[in-house]
Protein backbone atom coordinates (compact mmCIF):
# COMPACT_ATOMS: atom_id res chain seq x y z
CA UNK A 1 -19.85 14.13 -10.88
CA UNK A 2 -20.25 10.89 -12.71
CA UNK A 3 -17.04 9.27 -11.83
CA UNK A 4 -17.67 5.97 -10.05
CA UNK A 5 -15.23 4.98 -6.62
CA UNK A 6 -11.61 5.21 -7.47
CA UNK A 7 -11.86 6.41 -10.94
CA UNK A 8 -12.02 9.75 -12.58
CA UNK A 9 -13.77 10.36 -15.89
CA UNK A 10 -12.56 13.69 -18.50
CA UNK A 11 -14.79 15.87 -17.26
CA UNK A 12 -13.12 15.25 -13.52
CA UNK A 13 -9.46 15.56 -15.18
CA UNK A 14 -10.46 18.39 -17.02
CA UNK A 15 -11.69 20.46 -14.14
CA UNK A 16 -8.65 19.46 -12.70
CA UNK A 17 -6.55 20.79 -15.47
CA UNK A 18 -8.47 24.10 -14.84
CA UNK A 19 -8.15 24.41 -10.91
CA UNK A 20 -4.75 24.03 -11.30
CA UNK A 21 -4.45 26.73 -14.19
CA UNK A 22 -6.64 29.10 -12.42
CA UNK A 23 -4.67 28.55 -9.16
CA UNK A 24 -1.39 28.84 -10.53
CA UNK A 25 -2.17 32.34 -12.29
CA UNK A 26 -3.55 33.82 -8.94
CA UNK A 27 -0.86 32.89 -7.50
CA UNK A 28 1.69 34.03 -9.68
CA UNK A 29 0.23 37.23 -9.95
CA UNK A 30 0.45 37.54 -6.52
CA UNK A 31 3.87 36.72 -6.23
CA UNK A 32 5.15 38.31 -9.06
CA UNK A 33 3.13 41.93 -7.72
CA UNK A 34 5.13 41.59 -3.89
CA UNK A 35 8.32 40.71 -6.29
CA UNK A 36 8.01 43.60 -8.41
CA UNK A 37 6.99 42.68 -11.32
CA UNK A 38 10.30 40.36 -11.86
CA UNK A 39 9.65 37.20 -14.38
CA UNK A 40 12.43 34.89 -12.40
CA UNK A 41 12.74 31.03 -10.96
CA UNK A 42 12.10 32.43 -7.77
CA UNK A 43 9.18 34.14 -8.57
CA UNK A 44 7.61 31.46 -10.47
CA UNK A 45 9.00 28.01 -8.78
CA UNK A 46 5.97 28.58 -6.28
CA UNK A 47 3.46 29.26 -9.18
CA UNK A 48 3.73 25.76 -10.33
CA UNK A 49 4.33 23.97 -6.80
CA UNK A 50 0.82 25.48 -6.04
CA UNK A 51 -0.82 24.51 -9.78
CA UNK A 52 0.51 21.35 -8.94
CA UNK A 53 -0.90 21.08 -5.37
CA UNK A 54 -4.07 22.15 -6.46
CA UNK A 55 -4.58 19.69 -9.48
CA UNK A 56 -3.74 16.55 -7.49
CA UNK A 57 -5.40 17.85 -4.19
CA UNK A 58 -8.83 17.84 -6.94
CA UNK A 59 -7.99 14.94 -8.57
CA UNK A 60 -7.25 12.79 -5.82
CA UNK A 61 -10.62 14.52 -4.15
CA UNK A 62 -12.21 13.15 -7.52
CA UNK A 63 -10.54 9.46 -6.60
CA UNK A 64 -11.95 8.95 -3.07
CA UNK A 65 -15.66 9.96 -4.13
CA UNK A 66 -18.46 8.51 -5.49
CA UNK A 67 -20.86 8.91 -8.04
CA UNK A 68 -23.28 10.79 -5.60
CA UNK A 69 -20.50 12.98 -4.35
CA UNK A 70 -19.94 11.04 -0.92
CA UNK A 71 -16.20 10.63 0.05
CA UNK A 72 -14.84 7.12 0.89
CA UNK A 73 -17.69 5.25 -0.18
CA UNK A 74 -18.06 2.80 -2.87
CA UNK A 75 -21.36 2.74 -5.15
CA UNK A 76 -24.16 1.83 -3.77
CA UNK A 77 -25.66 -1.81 -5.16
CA UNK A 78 -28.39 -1.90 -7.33
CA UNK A 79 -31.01 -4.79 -6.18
C-alpha cells in the first residue's frame, strides 16, 4: 500500500472494486443455492448490500491507513 493518510490511490480502489465483486458472487451463490436456484430481487437484493459493504468497509480501511500500513496514523516526517 502506497496510499498516503486519508487518501486512496487506483491500485487501493481497484482492489476495492474486486473485494466487492468477489464478495458479492460468494454470496450470491450462496443465497441463490438455499433459494433454489431462483434469479429474483429477493435473492439478489442481499448480493449487492454485501458487495457494497465489502467495497466501502476496504476502502474506508484504505482511508484511515498509512503508507506503512498503520491505521489512524498520519505519515511519518521526514527530517
Amino acid at each position: 500500500m502506497k496510499s498516503k493518510f486519508l487518501t486512496l490511490d487506483l491500485k487501493d480502489f481497484l482492489r476495492g472494486l474486486l473485494i466487492a465483486f468477489l464478495t458479492a458472487v460468494l454470496t450470491g451463490v450462496i443465497n441463490i443455492l438455499d433459494a433454489g436456484a431462483v434469479f429474483t430481487w429477493v435473492t439478489m437484493k442481499p448480493v449487492l448490500i454485501a458487495g457494497v459493504s465489502a467495497a466501502l468497509s476496504y476502502l474506508l480501511k484504505c482511508l484511515m491507513t498509512n503508507s506503512q500500513d498503520q491505521m489512524f496514523k498520519r505519515e511519518a516526517k521526514l527530517a
